[in-house]
C-alpha atoms as a PDB file:
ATOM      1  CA  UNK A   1     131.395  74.842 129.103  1.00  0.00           C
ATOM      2  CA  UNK A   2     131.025  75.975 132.748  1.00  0.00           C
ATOM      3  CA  UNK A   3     134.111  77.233 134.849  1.00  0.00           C
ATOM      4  CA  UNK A   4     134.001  78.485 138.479  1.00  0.00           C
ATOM      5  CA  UNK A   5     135.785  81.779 139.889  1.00  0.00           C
ATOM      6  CA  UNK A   6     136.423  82.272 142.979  1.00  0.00           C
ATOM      7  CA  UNK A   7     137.731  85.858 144.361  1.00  0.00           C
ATOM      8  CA  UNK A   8     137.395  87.053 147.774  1.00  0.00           C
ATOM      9  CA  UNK A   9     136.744  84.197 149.104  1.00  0.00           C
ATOM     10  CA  UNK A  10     133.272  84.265 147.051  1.00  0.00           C
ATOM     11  CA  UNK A  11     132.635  81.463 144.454  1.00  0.00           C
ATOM     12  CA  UNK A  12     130.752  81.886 141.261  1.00  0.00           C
ATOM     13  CA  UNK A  13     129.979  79.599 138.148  1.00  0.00           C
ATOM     14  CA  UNK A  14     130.291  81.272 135.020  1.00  0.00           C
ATOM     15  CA  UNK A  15     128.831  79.745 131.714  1.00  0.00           C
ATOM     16  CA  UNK A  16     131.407  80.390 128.353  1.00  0.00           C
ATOM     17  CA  UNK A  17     129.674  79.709 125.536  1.00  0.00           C
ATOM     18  CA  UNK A  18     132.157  79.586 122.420  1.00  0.00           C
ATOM     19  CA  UNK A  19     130.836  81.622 119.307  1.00  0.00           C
ATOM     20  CA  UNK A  20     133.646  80.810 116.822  1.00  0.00           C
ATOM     21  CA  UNK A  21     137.027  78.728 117.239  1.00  0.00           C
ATOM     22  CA  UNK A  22     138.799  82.137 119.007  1.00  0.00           C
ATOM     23  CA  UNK A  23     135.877  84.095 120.337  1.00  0.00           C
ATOM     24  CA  UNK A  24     134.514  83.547 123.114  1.00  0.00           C
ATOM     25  CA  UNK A  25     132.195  84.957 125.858  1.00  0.00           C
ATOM     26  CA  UNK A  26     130.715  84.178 129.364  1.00  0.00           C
ATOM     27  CA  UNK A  27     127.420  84.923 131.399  1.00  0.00           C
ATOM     28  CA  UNK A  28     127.649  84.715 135.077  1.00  0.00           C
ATOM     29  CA  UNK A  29     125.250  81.942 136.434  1.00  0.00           C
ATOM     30  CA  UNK A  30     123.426  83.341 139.450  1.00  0.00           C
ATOM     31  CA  UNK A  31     121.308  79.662 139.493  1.00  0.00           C
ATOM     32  CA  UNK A  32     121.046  76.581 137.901  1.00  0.00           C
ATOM     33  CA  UNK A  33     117.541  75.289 137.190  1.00  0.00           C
ATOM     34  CA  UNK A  34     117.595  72.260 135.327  1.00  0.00           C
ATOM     35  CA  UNK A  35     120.458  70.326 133.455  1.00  0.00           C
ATOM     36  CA  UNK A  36     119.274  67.238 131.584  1.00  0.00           C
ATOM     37  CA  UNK A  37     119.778  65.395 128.403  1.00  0.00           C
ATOM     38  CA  UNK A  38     117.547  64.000 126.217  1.00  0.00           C
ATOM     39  CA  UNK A  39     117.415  61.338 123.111  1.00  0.00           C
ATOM     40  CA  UNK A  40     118.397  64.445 121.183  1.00  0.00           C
ATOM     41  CA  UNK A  41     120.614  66.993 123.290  1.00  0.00           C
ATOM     42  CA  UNK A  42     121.556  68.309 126.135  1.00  0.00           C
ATOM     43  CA  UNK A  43     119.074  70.849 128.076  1.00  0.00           C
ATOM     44  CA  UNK A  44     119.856  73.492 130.279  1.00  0.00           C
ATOM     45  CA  UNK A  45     118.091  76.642 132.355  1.00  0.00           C
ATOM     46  CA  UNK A  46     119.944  78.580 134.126  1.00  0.00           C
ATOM     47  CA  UNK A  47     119.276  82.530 136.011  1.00  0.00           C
ATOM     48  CA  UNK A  48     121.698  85.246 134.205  1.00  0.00           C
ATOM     49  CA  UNK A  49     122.527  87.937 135.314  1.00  0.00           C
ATOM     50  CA  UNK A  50     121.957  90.086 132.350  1.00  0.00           C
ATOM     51  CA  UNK A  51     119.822  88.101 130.448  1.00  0.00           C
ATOM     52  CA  UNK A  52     117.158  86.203 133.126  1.00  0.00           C
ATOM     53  CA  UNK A  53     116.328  83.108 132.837  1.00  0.00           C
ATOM     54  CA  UNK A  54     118.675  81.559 129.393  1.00  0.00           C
ATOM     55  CA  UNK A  55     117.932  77.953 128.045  1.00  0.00           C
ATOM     56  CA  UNK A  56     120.494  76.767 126.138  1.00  0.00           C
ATOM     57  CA  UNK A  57     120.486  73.414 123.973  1.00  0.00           C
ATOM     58  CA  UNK A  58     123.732  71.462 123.376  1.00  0.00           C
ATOM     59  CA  UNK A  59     125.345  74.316 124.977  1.00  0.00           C
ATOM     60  CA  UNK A  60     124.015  77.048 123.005  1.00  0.00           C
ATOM     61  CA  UNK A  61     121.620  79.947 123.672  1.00  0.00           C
ATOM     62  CA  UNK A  62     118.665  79.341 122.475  1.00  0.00           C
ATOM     63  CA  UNK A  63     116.706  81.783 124.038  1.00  0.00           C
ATOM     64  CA  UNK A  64     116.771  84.632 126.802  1.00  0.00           C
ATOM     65  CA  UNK A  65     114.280  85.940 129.419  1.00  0.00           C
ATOM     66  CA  UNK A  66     115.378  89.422 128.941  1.00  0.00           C
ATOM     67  CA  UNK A  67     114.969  89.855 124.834  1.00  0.00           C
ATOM     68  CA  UNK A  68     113.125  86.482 123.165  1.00  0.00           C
ATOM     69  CA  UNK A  69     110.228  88.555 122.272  1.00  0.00           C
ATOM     70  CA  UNK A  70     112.602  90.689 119.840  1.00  0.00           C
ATOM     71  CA  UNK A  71     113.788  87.326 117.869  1.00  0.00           C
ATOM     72  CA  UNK A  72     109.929  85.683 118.361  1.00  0.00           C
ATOM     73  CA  UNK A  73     107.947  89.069 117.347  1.00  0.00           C
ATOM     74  CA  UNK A  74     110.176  89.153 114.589  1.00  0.00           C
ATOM     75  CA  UNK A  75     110.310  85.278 112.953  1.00  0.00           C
ATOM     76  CA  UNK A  76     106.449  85.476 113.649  1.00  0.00           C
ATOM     77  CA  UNK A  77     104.288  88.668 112.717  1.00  0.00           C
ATOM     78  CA  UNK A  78     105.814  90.107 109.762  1.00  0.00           C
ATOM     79  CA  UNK A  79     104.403  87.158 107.858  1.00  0.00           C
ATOM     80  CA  UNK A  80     101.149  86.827 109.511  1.00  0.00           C
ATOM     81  CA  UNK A  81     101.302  90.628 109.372  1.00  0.00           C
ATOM     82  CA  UNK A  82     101.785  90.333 105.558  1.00  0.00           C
ATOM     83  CA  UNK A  83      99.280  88.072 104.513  1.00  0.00           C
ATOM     84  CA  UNK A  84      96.041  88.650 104.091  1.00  0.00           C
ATOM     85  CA  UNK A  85      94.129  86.619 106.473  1.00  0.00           C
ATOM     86  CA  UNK A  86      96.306  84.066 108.301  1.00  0.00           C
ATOM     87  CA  UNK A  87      94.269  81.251 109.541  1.00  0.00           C
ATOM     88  CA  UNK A  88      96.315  78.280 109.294  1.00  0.00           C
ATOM     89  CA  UNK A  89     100.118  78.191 111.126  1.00  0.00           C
ATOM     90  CA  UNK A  90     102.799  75.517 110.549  1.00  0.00           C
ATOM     91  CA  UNK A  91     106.037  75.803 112.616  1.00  0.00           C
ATOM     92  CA  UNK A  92     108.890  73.133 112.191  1.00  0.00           C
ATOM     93  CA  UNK A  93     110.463  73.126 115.848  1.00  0.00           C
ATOM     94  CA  UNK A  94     109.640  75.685 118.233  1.00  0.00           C
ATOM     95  CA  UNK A  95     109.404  73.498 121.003  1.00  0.00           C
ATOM     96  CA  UNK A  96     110.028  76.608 123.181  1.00  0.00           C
ATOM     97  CA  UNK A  97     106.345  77.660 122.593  1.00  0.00           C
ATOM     98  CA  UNK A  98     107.163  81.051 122.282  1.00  0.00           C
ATOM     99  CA  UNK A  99     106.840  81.275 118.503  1.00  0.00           C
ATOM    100  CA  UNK A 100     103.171  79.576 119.043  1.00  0.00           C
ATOM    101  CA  UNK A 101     102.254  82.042 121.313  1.00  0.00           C
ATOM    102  CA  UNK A 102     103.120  84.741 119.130  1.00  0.00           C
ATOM    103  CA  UNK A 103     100.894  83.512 115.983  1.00  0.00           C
ATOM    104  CA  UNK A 104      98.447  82.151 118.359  1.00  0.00           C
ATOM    105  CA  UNK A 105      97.974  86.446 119.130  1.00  0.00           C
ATOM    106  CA  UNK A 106      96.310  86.575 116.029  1.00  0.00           C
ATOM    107  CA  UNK A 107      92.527  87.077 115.636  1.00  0.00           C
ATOM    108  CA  UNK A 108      92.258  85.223 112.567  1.00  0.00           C
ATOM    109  CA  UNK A 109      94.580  82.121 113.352  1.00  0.00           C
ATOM    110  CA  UNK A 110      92.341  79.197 114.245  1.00  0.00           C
ATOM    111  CA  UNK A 111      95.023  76.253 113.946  1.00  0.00           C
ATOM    112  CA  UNK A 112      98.725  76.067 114.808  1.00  0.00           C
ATOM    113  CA  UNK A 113     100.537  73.201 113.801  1.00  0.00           C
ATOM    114  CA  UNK A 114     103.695  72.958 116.064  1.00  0.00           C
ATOM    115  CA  UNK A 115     106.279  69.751 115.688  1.00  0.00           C
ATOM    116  CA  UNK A 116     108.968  69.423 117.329  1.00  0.00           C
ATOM    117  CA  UNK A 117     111.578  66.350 117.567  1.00  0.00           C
ATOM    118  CA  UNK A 118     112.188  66.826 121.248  1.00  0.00           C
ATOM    119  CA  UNK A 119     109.282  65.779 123.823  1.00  0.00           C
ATOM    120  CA  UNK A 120     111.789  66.690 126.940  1.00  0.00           C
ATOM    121  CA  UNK A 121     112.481  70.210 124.960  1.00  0.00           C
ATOM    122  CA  UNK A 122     108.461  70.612 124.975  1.00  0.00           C
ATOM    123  CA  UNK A 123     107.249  68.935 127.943  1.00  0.00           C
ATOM    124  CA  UNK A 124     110.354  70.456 130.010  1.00  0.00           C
ATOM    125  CA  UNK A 125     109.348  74.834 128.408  1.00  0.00           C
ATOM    126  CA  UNK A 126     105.492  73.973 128.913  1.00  0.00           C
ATOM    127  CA  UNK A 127     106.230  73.583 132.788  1.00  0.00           C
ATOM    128  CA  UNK A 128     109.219  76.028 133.673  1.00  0.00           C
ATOM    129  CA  UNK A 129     108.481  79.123 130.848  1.00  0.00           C
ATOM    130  CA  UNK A 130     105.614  80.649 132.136  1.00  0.00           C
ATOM    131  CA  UNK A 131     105.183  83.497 129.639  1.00  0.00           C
ATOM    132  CA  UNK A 132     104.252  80.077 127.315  1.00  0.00           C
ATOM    133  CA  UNK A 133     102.134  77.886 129.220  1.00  0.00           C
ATOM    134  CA  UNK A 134      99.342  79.557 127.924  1.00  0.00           C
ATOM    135  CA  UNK A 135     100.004  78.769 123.932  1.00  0.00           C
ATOM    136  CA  UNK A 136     100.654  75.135 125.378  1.00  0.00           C
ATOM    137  CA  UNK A 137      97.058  75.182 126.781  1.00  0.00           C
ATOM    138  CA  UNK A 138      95.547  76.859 123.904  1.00  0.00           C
ATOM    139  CA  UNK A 139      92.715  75.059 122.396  1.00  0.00           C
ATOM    140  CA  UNK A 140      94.177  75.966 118.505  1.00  0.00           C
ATOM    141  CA  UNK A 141      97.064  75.103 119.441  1.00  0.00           C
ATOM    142  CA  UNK A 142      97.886  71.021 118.270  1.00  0.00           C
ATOM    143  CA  UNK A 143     101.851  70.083 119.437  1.00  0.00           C
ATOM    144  CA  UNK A 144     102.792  66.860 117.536  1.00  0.00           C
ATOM    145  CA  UNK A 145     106.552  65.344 118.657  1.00  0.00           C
ATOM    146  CA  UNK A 146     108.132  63.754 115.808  1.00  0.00           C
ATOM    147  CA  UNK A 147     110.182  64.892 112.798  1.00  0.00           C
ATOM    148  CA  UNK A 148     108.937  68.166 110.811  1.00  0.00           C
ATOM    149  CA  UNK A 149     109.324  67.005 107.133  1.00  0.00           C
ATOM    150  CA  UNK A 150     107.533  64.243 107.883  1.00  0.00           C
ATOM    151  CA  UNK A 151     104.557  65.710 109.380  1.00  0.00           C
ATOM    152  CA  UNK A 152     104.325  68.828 106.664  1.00  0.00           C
ATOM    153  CA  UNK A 153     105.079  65.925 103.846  1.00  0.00           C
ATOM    154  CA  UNK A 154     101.962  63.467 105.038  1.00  0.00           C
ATOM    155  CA  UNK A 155      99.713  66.540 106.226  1.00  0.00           C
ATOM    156  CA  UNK A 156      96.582  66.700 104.458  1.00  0.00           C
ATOM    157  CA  UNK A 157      95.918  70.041 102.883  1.00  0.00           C
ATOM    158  CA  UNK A 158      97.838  73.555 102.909  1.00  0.00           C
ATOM    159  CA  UNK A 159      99.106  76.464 105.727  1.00  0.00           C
ATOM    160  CA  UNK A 160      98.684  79.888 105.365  1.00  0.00           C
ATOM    161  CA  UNK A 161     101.972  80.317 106.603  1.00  0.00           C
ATOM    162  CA  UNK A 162     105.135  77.905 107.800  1.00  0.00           C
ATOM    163  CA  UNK A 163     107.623  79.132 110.283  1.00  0.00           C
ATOM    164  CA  UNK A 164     111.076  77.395 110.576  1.00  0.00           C
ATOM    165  CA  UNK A 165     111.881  78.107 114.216  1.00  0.00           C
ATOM    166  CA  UNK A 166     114.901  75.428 113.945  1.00  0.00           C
ATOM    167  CA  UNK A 167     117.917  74.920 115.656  1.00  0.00           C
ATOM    168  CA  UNK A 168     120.719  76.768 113.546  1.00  0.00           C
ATOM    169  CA  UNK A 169     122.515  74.644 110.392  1.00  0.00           C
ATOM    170  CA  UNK A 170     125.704  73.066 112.414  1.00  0.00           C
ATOM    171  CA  UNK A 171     128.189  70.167 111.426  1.00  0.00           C
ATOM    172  CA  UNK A 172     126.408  66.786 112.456  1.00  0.00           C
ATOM    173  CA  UNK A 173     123.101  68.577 113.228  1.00  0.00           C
ATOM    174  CA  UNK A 174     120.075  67.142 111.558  1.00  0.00           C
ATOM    175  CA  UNK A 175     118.477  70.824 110.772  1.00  0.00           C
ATOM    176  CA  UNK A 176     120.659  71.603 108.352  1.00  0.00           C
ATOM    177  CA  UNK A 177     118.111  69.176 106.009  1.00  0.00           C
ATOM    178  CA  UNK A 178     115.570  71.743 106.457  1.00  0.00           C
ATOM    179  CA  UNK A 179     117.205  74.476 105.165  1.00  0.00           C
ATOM    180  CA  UNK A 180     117.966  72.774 101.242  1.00  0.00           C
ATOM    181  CA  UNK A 181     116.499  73.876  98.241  1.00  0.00           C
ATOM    182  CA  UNK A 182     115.419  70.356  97.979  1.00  0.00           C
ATOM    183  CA  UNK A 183     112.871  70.546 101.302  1.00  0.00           C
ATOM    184  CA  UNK A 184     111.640  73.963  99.953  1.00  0.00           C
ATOM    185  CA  UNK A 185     110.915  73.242  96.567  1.00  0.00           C
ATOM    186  CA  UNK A 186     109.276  69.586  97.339  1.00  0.00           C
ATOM    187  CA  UNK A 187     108.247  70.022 101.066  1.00  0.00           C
ATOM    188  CA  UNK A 188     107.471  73.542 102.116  1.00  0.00           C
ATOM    189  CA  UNK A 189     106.502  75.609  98.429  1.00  0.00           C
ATOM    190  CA  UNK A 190     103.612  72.837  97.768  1.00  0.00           C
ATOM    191  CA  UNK A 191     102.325  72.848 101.427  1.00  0.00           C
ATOM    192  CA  UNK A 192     101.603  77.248 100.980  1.00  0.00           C
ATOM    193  CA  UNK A 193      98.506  78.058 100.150  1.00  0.00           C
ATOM    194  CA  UNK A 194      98.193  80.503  97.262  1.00  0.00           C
ATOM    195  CA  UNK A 195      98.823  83.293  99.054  1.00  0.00           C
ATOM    196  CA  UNK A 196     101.180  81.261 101.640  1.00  0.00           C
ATOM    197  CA  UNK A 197     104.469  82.780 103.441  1.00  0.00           C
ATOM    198  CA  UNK A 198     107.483  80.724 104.481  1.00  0.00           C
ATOM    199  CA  UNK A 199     109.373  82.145 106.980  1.00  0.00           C
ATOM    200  CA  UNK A 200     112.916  80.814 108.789  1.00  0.00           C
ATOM    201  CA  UNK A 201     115.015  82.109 111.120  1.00  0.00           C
ATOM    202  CA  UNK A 202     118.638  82.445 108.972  1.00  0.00           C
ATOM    203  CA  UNK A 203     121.086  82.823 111.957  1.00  0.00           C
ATOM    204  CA  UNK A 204     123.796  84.984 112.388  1.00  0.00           C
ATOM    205  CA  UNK A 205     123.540  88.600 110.288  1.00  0.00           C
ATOM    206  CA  UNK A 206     126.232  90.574 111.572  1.00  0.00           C
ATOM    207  CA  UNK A 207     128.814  92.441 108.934  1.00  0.00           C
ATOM    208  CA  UNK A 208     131.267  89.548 110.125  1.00  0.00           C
ATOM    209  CA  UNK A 209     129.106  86.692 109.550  1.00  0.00           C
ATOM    210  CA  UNK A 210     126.277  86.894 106.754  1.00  0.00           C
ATOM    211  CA  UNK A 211     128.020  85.211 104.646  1.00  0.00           C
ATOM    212  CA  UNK A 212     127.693  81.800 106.821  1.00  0.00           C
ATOM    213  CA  UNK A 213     124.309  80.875 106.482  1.00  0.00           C
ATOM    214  CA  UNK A 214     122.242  83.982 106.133  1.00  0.00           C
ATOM    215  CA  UNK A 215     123.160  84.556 102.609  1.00  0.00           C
ATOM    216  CA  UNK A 216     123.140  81.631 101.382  1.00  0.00           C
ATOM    217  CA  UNK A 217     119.478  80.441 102.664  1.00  0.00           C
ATOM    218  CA  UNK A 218     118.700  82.986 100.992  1.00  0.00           C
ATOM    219  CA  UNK A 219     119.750  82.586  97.523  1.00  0.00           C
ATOM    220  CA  UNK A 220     118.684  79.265  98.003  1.00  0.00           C
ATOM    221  CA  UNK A 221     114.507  80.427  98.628  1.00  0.00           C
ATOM    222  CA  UNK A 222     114.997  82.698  95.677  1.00  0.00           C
ATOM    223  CA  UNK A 223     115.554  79.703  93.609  1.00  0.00           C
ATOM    224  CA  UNK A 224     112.375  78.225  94.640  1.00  0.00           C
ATOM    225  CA  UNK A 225     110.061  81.484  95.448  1.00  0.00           C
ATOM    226  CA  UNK A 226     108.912  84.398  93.182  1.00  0.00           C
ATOM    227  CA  UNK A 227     110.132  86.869  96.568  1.00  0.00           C
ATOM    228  CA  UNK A 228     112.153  86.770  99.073  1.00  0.00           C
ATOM    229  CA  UNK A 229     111.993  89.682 101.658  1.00  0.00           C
ATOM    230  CA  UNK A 230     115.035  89.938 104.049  1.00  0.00           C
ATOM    231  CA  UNK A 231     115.506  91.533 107.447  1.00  0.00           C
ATOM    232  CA  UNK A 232     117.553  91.309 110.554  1.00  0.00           C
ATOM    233  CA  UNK A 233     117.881  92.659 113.994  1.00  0.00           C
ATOM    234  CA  UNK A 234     120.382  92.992 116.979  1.00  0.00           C
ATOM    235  CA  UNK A 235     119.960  90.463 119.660  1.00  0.00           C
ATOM    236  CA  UNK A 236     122.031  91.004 122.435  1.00  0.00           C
ATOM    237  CA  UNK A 237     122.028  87.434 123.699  1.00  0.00           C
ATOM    238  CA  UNK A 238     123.080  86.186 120.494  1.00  0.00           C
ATOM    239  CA  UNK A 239     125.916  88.464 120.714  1.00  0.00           C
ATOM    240  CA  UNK A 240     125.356  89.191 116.856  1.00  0.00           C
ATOM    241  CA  UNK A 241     122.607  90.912 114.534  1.00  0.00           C
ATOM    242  CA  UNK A 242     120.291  88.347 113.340  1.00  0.00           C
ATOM    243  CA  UNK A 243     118.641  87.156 110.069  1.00  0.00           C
ATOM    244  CA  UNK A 244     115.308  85.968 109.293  1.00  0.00           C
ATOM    245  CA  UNK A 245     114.596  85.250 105.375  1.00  0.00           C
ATOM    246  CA  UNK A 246     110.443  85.562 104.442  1.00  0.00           C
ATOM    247  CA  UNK A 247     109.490  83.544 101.243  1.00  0.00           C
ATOM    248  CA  UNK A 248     106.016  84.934  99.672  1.00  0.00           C
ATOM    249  CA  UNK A 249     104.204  82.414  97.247  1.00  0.00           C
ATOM    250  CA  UNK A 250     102.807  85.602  95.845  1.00  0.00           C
ATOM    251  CA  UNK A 251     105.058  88.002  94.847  1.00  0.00           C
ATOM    252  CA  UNK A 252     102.265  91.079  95.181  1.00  0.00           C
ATOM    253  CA  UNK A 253     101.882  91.158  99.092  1.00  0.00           C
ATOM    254  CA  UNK A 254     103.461  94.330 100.215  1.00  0.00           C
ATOM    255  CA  UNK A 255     103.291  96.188 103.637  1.00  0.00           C
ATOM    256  CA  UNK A 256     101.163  99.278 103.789  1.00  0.00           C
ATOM    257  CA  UNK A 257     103.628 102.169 102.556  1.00  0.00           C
ATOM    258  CA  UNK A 258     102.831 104.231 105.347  1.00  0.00           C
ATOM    259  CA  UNK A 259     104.401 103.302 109.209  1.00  0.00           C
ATOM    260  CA  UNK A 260     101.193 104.665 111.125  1.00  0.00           C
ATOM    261  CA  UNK A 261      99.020 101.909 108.855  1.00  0.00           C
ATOM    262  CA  UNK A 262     101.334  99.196 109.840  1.00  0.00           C
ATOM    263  CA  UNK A 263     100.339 100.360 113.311  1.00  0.00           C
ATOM    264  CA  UNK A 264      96.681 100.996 113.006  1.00  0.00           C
ATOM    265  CA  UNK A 265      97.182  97.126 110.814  1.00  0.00           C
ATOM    266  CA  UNK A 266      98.959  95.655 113.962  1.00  0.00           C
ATOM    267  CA  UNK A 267      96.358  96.720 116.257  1.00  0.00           C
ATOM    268  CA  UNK A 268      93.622  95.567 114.422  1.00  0.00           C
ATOM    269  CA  UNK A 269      94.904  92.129 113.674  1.00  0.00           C
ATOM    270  CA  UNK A 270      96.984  91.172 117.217  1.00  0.00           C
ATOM    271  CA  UNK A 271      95.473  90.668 120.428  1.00  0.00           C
ATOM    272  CA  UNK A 272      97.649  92.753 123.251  1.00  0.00           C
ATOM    273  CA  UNK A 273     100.539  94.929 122.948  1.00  0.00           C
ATOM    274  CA  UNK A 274     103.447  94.135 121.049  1.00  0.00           C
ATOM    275  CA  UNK A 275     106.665  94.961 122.843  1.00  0.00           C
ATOM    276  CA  UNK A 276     108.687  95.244 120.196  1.00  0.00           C
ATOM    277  CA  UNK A 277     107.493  95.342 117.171  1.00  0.00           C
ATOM    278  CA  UNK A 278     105.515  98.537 115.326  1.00  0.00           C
ATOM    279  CA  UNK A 279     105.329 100.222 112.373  1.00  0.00           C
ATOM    280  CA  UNK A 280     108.048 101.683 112.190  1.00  0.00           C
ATOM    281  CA  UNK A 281     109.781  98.662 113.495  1.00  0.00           C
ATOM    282  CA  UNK A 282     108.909  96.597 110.589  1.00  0.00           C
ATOM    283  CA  UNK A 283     110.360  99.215 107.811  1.00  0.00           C
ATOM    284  CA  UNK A 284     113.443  99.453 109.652  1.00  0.00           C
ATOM    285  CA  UNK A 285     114.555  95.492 109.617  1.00  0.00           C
ATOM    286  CA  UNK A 286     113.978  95.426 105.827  1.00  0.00           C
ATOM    287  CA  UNK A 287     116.510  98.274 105.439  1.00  0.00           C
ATOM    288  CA  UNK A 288     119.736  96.537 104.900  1.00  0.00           C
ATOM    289  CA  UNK A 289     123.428  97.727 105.472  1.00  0.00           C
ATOM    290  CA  UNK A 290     126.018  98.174 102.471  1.00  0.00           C
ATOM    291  CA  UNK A 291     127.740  94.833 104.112  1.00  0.00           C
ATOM    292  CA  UNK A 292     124.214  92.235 104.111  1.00  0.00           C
ATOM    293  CA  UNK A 293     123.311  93.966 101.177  1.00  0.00           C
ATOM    294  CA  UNK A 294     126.366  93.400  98.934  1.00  0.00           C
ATOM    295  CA  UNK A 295     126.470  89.933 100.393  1.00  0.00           C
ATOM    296  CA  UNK A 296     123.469  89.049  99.554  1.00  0.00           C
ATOM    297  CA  UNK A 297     123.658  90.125  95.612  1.00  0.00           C
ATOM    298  CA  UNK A 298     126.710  88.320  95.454  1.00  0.00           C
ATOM    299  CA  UNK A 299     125.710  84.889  96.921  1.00  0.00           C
ATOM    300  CA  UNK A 300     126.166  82.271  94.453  1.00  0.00           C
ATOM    301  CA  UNK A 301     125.837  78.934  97.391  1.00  0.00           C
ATOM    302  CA  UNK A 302     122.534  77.026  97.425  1.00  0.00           C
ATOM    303  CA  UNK A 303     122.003  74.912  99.914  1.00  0.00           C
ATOM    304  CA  UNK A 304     121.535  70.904  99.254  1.00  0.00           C
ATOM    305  CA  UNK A 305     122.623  67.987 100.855  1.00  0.00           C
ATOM    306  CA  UNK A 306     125.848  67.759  99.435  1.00  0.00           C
ATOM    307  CA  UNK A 307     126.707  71.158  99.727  1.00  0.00           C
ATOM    308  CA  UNK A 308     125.588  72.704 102.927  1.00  0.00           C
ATOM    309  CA  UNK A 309     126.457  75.331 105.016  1.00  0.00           C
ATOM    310  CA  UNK A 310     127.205  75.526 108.669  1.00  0.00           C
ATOM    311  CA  UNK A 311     127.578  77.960 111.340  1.00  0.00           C
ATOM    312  CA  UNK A 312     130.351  77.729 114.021  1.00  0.00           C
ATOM    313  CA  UNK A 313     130.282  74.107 116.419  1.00  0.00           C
ATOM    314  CA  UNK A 314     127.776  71.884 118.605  1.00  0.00           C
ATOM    315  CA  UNK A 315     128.758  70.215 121.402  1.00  0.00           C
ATOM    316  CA  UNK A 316     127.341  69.030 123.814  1.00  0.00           C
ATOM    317  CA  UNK A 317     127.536  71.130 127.055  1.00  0.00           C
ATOM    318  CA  UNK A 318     126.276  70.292 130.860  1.00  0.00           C
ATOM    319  CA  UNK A 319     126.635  72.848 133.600  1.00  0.00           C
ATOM    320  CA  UNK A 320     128.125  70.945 136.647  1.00  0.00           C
END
């Protein structure tokens, strides 16, 4: 929701985006760029003041000028990073384009598979993101609009890696499908090549909330995968610490022990400078506090149909 303040005889719009049912917080809108709805949800871009530009979808942040690359270096390079020669990219949503234009970075990729549900979502980031209008453009890169299960289920062959960059699990979504033990065993796990990585973004990871979703995606991948490597991150326009779950078809990939060979790895294999992500970077999200950790051994949910899991609301939101 939007509300306007007025003091001094100066009038601003401030956008209050609720994270639970008695928490929530505000951004001051310096601009409104676009508010629009499509078949799907609502769309909005507005300037921040702290954050930049901040798209938000059905009312929530989705993503922020000031810190995306921290939440897209993260869902993307660790498993492109990890596997031996990443050629082949899948990624269920990401209509943003920023996660393609992370994996497109890679020297080795030579296809990336993006579909999203949301043409307005797509066609609306390719024209006002400009940090992504070159993965749009990108001759590797192949956008398809329709639903993601679909297109992995009918596709014709295997990925090196798959990337869920989907819309968190919420009450009377439709992502919450894509996050069941019943799309990863019979969807995702036979689409991997043999030495394929799944990756998802697994929401919210702070000491407060891992239990929503975080843990339980991923109990649910370690009943379908041999691994499961966890790691999270601080995202200040998230207003929590992150999760992002990393499913390895084979169990013997492991990082280079050393952080200065991540580093020489990272420059060999990416094209440009990473801004947040290094060596040293990458050891540090795997190390876990007491909180995730003990979470995480204890989580019993899987994920199905029947029983899912959400995180806090939806609704729909338009800035007036």
């Amino acid at each position: 929701m939007s509300y306007s303040v007025t003091q001094n005889g100066v009038r601003s719009e401030w956008l209050e985006e609720e994270i639970q049912e008695d928490l929530r917080w505000s951004i001051l809108v310096k601009k409104k760029l676009y508010s629009g709805k499509s078949d799907f949800q609502s769309v909005e871009l507005v300037e921040s003041g702290p954050f930049g530009k901040v798209l938000l979808l059905d009312g929530k942040s989705q993503s922020a000028e000031a810190d995306e690359f921290v939440y897209h270096e993260l869902l993307v390079h660790l498993a492109l990073l990890l596997h031996p020669n990443p050629r082949t990219i899948f990624i269920a949503g990401g209509g943003e384009g920023a996660t393609a234009r992370e994996a497109l970075r890679h020297k080795s990729v030579e296809k990336v598979v993006m579909v999203d549900i949301d043409k307005v979502v797509c066609d609306f980031c390719e024209e006002h993101l400009e940090a992504n209008k070159a993965a749009f453009a990108d001759p590797r890169m192949h956008l398809i609009i329709n639903d993601a299960r679909a297109e992995l289920e009918r596709y014709d062959g295997t990925f090196d890696v798959i990337i869920g960059d989907l819309a968190d699990p919420v009450f009377g979504g439709p992502c919450y499908q894509l996050y069941t033990q019943d799309f990863y065993r019979t969807v995702v796990e036979p689409k991997l090549a043999p030495d394929g990585i799944f990756v998802t973004q697994s929401g919210p990871a702070g000491v407060l909330t891992c239990s929503e979703v975080f843990s339980p995606i991923n109990h649910t991948l370690n009943s379908v995968f041999p691994r499961v490597v966890p790691y999270l991150q601080h995202i200040p326009s998230y207003v929590d610490t992150w999760g992002w779950n990393m499913a390895l078809k084979n169990a013997q990939l492991h990082f280079p022990e050393r952080a200065e060979d991540i580093d020489a790895l990272i420059k060999q294999r990416i094209n440009g400078n990473l801004k947040f992500l290094d060596g040293g970077t990458v050891q540090a999200v795997q190390f876990l506090n007491k909180v995730v950790r003990t979470a995480l051994a204890e989580e019993q949910h899987i994920f199905t149909l029947d029983k899912p899991r959400f995180i806090h609301g939806a609704g729909s939101v338009t800035i007036v």
